[in-house]
N, C-alpha and C. Protein backbone atom coordinates (compact mmCIF):
# COMPACT_ATOMS: atom_id res chain seq x y z
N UNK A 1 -23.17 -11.89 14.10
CA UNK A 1 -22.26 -11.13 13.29
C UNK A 1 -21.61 -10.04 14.16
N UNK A 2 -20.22 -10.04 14.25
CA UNK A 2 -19.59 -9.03 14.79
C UNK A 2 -19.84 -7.68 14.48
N UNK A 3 -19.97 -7.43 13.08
CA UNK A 3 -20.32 -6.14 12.93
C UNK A 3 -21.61 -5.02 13.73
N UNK A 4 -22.58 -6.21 13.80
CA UNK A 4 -23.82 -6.28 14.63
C UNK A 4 -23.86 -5.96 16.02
N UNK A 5 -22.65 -6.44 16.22
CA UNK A 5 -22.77 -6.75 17.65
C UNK A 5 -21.81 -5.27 17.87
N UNK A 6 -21.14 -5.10 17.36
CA UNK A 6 -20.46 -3.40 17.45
C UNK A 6 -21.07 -2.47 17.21
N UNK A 7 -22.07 -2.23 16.42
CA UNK A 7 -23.06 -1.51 16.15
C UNK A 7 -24.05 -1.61 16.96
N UNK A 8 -24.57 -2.37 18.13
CA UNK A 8 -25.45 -2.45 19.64
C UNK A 8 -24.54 -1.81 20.38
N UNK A 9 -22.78 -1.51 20.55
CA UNK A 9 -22.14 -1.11 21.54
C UNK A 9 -21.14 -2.21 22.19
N UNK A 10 -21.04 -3.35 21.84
CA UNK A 10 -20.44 -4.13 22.12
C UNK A 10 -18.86 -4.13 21.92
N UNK A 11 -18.09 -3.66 22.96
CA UNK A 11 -16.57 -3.14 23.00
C UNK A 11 -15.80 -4.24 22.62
N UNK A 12 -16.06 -5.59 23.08
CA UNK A 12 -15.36 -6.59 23.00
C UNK A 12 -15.13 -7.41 21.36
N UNK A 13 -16.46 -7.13 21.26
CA UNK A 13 -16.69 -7.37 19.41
C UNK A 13 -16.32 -6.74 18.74
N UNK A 14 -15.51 -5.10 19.11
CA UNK A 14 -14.48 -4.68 18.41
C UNK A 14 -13.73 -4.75 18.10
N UNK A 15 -12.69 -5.46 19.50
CA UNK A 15 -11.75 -5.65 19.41
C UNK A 15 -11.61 -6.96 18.38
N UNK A 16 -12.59 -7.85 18.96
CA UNK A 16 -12.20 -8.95 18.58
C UNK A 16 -12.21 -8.89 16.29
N UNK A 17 -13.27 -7.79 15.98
CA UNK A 17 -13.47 -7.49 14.84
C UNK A 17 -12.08 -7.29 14.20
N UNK A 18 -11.41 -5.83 15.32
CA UNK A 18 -10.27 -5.37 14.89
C UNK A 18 -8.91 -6.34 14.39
N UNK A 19 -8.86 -7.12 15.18
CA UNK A 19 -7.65 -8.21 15.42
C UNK A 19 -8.10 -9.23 14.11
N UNK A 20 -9.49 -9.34 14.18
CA UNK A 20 -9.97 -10.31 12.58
C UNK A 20 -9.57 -9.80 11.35
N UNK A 21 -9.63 -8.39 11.18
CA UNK A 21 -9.26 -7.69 9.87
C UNK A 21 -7.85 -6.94 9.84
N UNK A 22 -7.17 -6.80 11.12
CA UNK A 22 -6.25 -6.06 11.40
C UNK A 22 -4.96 -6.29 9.90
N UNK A 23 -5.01 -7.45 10.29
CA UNK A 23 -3.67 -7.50 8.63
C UNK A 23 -4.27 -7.36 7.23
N UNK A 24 -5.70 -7.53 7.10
CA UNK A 24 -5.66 -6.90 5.57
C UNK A 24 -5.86 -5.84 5.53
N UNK A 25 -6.23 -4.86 6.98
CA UNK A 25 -6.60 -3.81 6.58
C UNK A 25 -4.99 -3.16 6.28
N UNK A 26 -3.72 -3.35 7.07
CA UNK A 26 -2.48 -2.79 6.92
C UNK A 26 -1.44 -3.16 5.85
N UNK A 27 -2.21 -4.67 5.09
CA UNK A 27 -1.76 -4.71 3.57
C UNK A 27 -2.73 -3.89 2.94
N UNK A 28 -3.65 -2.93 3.00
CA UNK A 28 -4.55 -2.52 1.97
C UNK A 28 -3.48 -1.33 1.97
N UNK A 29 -3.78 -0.93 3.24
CA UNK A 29 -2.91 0.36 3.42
C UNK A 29 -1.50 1.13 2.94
N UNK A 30 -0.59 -0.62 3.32
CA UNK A 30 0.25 -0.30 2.88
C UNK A 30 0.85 -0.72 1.63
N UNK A 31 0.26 -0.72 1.18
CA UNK A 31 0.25 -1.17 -0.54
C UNK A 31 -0.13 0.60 -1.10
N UNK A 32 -0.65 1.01 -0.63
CA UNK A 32 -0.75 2.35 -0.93
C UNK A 32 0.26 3.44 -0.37
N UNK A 33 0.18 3.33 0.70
CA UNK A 33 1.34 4.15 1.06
C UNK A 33 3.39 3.37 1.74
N UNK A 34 3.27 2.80 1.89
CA UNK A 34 5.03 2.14 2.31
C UNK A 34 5.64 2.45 3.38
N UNK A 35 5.19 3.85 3.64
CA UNK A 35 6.21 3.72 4.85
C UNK A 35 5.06 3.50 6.13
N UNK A 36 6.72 3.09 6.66
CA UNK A 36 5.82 1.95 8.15
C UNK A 36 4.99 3.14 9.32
N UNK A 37 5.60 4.15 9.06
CA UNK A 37 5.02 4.72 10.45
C UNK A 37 3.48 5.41 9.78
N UNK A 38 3.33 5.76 8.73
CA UNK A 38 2.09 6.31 7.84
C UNK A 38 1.13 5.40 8.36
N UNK A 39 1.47 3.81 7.53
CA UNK A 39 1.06 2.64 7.90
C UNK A 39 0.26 2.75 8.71
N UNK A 40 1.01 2.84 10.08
CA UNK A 40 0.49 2.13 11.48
C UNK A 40 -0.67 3.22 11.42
N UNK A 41 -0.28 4.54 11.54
CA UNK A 41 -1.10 5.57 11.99
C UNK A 41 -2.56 5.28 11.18
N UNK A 42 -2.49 5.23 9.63
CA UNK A 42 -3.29 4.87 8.77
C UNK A 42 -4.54 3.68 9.57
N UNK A 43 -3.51 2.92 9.73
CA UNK A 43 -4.65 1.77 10.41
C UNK A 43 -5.02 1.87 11.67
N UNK A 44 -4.68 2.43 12.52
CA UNK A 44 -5.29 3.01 13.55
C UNK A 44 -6.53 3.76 13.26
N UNK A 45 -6.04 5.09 12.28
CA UNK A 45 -7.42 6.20 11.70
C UNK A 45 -8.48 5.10 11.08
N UNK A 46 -8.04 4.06 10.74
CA UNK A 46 -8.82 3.15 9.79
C UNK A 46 -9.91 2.82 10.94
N UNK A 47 -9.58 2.25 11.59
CA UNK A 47 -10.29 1.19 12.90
C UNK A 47 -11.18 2.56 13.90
N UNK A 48 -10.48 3.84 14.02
CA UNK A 48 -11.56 4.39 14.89
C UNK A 48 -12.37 5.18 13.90
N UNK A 49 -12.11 5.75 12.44
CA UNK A 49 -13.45 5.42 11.90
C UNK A 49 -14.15 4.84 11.26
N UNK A 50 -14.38 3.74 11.79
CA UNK A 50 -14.88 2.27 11.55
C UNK A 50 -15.38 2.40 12.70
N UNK A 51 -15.11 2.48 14.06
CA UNK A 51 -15.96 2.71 15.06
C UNK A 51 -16.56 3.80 15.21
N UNK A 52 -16.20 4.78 14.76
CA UNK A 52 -17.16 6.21 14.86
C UNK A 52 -18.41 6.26 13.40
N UNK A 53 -18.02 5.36 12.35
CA UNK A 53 -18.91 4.86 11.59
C UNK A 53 -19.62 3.90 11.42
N UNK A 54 -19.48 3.20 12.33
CA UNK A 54 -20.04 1.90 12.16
C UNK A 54 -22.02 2.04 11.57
N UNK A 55 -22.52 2.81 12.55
CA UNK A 55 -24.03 2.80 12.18
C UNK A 55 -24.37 2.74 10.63
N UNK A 56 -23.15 3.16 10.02
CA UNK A 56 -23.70 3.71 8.96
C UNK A 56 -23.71 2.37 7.69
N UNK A 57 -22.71 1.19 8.49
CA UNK A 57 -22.67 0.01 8.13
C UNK A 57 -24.23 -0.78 7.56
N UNK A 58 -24.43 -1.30 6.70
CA UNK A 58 -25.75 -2.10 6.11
C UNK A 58 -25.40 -3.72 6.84
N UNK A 59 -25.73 -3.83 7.98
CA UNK A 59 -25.45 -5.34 8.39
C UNK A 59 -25.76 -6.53 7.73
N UNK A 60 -26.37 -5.94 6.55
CA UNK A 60 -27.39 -7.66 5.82
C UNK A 60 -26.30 -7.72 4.70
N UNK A 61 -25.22 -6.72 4.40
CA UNK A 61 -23.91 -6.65 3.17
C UNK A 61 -22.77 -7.23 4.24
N UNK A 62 -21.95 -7.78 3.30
CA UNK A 62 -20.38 -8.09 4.05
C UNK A 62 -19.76 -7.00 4.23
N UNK A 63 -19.47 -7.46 5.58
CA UNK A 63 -18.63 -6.13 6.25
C UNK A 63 -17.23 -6.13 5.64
N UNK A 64 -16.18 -7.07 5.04
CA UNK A 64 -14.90 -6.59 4.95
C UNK A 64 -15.14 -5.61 3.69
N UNK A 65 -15.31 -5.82 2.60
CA UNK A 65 -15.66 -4.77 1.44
C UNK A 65 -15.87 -3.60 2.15
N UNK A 66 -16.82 -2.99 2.76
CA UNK A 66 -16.79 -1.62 3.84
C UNK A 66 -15.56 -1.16 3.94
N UNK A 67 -15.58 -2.25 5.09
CA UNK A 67 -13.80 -2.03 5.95
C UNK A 67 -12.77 -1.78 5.32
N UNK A 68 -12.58 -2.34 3.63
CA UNK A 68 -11.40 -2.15 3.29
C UNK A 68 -11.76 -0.76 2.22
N UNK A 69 -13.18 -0.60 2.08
CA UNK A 69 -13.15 0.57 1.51
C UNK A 69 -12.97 2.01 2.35
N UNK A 70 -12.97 1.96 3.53
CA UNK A 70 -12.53 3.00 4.47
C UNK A 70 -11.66 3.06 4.86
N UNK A 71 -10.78 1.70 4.52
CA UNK A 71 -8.53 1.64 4.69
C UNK A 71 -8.43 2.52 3.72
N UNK A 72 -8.70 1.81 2.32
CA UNK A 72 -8.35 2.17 1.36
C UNK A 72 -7.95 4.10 0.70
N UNK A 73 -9.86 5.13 1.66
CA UNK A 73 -10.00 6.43 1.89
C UNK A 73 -9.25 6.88 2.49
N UNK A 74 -9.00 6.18 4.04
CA UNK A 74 -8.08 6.78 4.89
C UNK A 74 -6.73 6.78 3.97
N UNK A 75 -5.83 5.61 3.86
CA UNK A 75 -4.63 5.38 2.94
C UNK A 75 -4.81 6.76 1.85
N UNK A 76 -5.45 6.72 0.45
CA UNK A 76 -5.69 7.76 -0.20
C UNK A 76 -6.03 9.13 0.19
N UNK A 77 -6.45 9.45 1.68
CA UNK A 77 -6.37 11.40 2.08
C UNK A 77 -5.06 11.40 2.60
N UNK A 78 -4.56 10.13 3.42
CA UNK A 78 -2.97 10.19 3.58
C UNK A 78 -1.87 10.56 2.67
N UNK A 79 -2.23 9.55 1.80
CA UNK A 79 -1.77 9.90 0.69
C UNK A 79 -1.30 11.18 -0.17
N UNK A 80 -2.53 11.86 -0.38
CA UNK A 80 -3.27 12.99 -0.69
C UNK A 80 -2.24 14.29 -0.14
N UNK A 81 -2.15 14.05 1.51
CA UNK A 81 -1.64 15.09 2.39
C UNK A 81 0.04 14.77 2.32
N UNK A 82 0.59 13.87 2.65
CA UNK A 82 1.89 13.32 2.30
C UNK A 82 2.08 14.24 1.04
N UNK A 83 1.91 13.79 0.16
CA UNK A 83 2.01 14.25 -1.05
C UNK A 83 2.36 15.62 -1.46
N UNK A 84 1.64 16.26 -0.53
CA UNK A 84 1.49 17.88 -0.68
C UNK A 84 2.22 18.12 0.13
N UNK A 85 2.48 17.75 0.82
CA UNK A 85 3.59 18.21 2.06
C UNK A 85 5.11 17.82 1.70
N UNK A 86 5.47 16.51 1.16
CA UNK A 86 6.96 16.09 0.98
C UNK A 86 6.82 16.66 -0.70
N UNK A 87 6.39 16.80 -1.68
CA UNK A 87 5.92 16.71 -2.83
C UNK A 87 6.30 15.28 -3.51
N UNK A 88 7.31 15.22 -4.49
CA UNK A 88 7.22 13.96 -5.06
C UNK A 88 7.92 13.00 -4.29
N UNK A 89 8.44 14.06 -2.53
CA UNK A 89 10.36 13.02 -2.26
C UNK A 89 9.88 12.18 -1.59
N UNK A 90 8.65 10.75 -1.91
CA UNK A 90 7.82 10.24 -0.87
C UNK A 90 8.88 8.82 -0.54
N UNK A 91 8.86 8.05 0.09
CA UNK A 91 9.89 6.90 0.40
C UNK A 91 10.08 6.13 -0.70
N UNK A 92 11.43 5.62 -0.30
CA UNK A 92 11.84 4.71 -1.45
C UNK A 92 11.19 3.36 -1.25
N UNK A 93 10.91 2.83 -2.27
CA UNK A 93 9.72 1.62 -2.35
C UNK A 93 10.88 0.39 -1.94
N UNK A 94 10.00 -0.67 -1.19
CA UNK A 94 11.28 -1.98 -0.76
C UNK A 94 11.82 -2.45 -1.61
N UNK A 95 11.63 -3.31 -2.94
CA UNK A 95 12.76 -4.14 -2.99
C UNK A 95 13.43 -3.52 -4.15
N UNK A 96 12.72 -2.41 -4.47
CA UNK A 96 14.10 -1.43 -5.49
C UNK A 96 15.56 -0.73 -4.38
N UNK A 97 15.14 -0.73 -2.70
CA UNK A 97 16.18 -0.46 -2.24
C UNK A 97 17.54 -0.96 -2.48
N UNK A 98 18.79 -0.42 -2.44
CA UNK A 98 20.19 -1.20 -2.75
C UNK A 98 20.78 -0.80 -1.40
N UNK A 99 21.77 -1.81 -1.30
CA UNK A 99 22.81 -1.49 -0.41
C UNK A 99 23.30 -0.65 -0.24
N UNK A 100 23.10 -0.03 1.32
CA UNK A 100 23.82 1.24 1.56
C UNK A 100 25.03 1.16 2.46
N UNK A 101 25.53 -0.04 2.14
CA UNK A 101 26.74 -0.42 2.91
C UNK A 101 28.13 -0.64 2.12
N UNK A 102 27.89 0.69 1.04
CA UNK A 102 28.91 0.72 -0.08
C UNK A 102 29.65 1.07 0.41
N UNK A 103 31.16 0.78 -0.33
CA UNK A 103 32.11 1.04 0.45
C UNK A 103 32.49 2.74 0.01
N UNK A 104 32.15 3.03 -1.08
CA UNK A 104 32.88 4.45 -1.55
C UNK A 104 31.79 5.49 -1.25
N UNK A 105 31.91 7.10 -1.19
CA UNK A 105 30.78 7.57 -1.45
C UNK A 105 30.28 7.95 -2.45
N UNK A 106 31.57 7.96 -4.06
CA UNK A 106 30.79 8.15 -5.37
C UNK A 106 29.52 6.49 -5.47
N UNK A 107 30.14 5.46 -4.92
CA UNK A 107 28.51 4.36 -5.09
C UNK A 107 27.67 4.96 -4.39
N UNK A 108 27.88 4.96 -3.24
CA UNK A 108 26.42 5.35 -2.31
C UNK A 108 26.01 6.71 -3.13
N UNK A 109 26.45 8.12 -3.41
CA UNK A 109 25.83 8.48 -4.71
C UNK A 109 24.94 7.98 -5.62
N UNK A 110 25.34 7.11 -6.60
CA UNK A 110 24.65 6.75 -7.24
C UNK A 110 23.48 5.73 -6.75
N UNK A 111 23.92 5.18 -5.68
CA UNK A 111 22.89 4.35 -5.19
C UNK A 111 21.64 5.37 -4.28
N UNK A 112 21.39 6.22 -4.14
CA UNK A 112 20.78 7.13 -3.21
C UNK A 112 20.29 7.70 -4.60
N UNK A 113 20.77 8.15 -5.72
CA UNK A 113 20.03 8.66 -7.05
C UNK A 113 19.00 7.20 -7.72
N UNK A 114 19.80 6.14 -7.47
CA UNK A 114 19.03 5.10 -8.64
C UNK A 114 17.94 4.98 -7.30
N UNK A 115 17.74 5.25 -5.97
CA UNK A 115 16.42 4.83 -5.11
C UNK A 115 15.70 6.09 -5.23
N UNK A 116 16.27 7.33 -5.57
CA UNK A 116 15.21 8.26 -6.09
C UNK A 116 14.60 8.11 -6.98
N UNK A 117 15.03 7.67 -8.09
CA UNK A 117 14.86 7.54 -9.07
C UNK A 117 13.52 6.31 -9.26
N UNK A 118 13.89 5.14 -8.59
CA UNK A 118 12.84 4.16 -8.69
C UNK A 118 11.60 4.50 -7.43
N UNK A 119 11.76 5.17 -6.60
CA UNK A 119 10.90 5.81 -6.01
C UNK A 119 9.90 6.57 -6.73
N UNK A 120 10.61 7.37 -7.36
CA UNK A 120 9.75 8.22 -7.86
C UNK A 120 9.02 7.77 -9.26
N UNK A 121 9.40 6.28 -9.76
CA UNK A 121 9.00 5.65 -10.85
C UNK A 121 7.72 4.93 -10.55
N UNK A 122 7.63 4.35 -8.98
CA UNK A 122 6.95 3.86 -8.78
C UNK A 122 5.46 4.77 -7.99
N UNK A 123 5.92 6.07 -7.67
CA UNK A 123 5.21 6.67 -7.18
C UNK A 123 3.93 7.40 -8.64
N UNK A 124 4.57 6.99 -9.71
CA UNK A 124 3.91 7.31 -10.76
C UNK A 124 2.84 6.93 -11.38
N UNK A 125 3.01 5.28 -11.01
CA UNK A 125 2.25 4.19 -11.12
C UNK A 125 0.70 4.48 -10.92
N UNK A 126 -0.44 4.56 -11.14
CA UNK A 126 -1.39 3.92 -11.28
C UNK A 126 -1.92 3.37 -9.78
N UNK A 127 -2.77 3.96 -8.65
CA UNK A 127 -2.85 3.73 -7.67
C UNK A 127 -3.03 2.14 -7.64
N UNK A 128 -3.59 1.55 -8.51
CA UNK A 128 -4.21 0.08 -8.71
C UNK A 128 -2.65 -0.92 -8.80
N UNK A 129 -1.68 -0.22 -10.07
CA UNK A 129 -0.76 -0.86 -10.05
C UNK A 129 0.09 -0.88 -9.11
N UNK A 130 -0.01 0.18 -8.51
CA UNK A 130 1.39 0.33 -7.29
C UNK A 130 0.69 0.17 -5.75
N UNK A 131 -0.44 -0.31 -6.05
CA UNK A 131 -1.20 -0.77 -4.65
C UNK A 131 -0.75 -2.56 -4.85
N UNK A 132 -1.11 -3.41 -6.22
CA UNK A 132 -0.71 -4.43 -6.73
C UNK A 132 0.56 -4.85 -6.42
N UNK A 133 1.40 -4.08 -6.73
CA UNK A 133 3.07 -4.17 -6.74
C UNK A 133 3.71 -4.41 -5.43
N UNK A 134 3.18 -3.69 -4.36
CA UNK A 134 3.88 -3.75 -3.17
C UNK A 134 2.85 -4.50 -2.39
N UNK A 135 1.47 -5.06 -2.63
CA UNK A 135 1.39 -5.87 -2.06
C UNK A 135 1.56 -7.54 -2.27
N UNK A 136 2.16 -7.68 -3.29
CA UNK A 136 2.77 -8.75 -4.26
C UNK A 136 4.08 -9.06 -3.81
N UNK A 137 4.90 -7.55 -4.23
CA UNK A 137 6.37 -8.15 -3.92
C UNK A 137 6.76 -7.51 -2.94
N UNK A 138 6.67 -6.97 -1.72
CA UNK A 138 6.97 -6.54 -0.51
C UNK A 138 6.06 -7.46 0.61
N UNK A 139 4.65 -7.60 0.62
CA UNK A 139 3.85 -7.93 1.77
C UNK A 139 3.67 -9.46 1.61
N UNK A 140 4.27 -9.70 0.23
CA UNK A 140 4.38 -11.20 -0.57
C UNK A 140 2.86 -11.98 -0.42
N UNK A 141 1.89 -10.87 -0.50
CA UNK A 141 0.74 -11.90 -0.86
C UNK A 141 0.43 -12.44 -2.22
N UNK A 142 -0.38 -13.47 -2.21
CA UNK A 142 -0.53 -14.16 -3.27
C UNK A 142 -1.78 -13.61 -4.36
N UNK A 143 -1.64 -13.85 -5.42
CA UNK A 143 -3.01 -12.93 -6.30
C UNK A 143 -4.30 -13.16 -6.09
N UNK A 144 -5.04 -14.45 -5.42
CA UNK A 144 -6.23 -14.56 -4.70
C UNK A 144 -6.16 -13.67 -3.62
N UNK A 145 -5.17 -13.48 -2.77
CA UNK A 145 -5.77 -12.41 -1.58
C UNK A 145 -5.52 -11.29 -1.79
N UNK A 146 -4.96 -10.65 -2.74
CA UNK A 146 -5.02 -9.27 -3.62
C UNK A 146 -6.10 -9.28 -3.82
N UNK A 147 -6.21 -10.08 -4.59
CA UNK A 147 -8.07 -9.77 -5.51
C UNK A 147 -9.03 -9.53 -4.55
N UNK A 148 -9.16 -10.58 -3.54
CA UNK A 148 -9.84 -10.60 -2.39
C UNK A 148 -9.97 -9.19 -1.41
N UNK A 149 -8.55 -8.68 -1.15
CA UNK A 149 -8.34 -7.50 -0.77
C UNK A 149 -8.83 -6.23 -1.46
N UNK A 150 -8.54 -5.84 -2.72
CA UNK A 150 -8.84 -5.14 -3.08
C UNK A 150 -10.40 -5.25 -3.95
N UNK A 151 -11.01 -6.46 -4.16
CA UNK A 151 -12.07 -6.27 -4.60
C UNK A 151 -11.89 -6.63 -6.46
N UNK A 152 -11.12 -7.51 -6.74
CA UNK A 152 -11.24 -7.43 -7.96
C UNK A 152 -10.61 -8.64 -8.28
N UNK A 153 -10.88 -8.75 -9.97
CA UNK A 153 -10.56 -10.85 -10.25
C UNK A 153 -9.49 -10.81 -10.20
N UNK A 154 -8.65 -12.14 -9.81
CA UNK A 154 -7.25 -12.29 -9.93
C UNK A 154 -6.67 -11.96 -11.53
N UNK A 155 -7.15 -12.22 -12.71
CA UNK A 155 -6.51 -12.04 -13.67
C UNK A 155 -6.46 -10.28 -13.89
N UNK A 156 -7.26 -9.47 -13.10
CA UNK A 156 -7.12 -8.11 -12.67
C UNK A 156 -5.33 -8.02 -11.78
N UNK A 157 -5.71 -8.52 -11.23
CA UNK A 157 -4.20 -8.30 -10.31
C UNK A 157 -3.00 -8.90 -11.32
N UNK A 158 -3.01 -9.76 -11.68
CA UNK A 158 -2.15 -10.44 -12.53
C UNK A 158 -1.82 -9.25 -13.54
N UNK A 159 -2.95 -8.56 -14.03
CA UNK A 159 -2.64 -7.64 -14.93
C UNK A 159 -2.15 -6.07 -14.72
N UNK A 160 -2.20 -6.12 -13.53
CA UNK A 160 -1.88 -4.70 -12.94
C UNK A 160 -0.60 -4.99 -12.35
N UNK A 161 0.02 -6.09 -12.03
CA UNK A 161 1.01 -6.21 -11.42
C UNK A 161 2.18 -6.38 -12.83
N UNK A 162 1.66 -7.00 -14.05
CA UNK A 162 2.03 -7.41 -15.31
C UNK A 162 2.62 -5.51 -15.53
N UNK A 163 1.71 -4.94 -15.49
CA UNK A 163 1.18 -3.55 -16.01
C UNK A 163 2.40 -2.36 -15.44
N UNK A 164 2.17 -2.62 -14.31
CA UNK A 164 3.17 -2.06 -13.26
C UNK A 164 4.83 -2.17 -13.87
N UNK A 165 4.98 -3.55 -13.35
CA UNK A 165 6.66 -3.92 -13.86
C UNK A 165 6.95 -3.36 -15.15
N UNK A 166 6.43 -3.50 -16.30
CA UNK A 166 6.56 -3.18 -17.29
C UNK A 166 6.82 -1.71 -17.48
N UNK A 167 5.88 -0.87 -16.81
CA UNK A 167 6.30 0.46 -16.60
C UNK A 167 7.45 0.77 -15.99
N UNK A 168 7.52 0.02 -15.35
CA UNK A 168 8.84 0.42 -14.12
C UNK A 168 10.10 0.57 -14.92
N UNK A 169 9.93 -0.62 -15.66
CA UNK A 169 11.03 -0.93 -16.94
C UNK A 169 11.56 -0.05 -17.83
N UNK A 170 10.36 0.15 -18.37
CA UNK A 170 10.45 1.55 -19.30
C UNK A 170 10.87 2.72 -18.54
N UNK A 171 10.43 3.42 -17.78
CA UNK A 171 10.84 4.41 -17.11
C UNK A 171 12.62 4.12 -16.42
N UNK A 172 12.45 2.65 -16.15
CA UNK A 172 13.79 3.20 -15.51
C UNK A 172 14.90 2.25 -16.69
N UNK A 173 14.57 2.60 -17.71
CA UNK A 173 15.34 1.42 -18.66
C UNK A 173 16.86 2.95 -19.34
N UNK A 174 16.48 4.08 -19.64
CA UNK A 174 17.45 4.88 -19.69
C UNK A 174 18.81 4.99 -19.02
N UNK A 175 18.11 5.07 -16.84
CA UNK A 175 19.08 5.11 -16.18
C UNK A 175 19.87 3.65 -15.78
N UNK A 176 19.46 2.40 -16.20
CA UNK A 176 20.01 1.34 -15.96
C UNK A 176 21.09 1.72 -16.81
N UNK A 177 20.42 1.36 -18.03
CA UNK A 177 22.36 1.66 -19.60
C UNK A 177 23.07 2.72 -19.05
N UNK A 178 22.72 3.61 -18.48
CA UNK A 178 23.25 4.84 -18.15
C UNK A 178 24.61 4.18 -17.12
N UNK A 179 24.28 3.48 -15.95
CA UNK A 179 24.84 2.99 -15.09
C UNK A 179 25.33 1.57 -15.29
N UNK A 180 25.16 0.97 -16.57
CA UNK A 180 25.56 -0.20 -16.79
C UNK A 180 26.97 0.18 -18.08
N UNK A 181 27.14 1.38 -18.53
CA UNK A 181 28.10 1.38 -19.29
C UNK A 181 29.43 1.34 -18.75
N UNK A 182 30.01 1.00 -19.25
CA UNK A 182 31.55 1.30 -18.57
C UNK A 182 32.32 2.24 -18.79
């Protein structure tokens, strides 16, 4: 077991650990937080304490559950600090982005308000749902490796992702008519 073998001191079984978990740990991550450079940093902090914790690992339990529960901490104090620092103005989530290759600047206006706007709809969300959401429809995984990822049954994900949209809806169902009238 790799974990084992990193926990004797074994450098190479780190790496090789790291590179084994490296992409779910940066869909855990970034399902929580979005932007790319948080991301990276996130999973970096993830992996060296994972090596500065390792002892504390139970080798006879599966190691990814651990692992993704210490993405998950790191992601959430990131989170946490982001938060307090930008307050609500945190990035606009992917596929609510619109074209910013409008031709006028009253659109790009409104298009720069409707990505605040769904930014901040989604930033509202339910860490579960808006961890669900963007790793669904941005990282395009499928609801077995959600579940898998985060630790919970697929008809859990199904329902948090169900849960999510629906909110999104509601919240942003005012400023759509708003911008759909003529």
């Amino acid at each position: 077991m790799l974990a084992r073998r990193v926990q004797d001191g074994d450098s190479n079984a780190f790496e090789m650990l790291a590179r084994r978990y490296m992409r779910s740990v940066y869909a855990i991550i970034s399902s929580i937080l979005g932007q790319q450079e948080d991301v990276e940093d996130s999973v970096q902090e993830t992996f060296l304490r994972v090596l500065d914790r390792i002892r504390t690992f139970d080798p006879r339990r599966p190691f990814a559950p651990w692992l993704y529960q210490v993405a998950r901490n790191v992601a959430r104090n990131r989170w946490k600090a982001l938060k307090h620092r930008r307050g609500n103005d945190l990035a606009v989530w992917g596929p609510f982005q619109l074209d910013t290759n409008a031709p006028d600047p009253g659109a790009l206006l409104e298009q720069s308000e409707m990505q605040r706007l769904v930014g901040e709809a989604v930033e509202q969300l339910p860490e579960r749902q808006r961890a669900t959401l963007r790793m669904h429809d941005i990282e395009g995984f499928k609801s077995a490796e959600i579940a898998a990822l985060l630790g919970v049954s697929e008809g859990t994900v199904r329902a948090n992702l169900h849960h999510a949209r629906r909110a999104l809806r509601e919240q942003l169902k005012p400023f759509v008519r708003e911008w759909m009238a003529p």
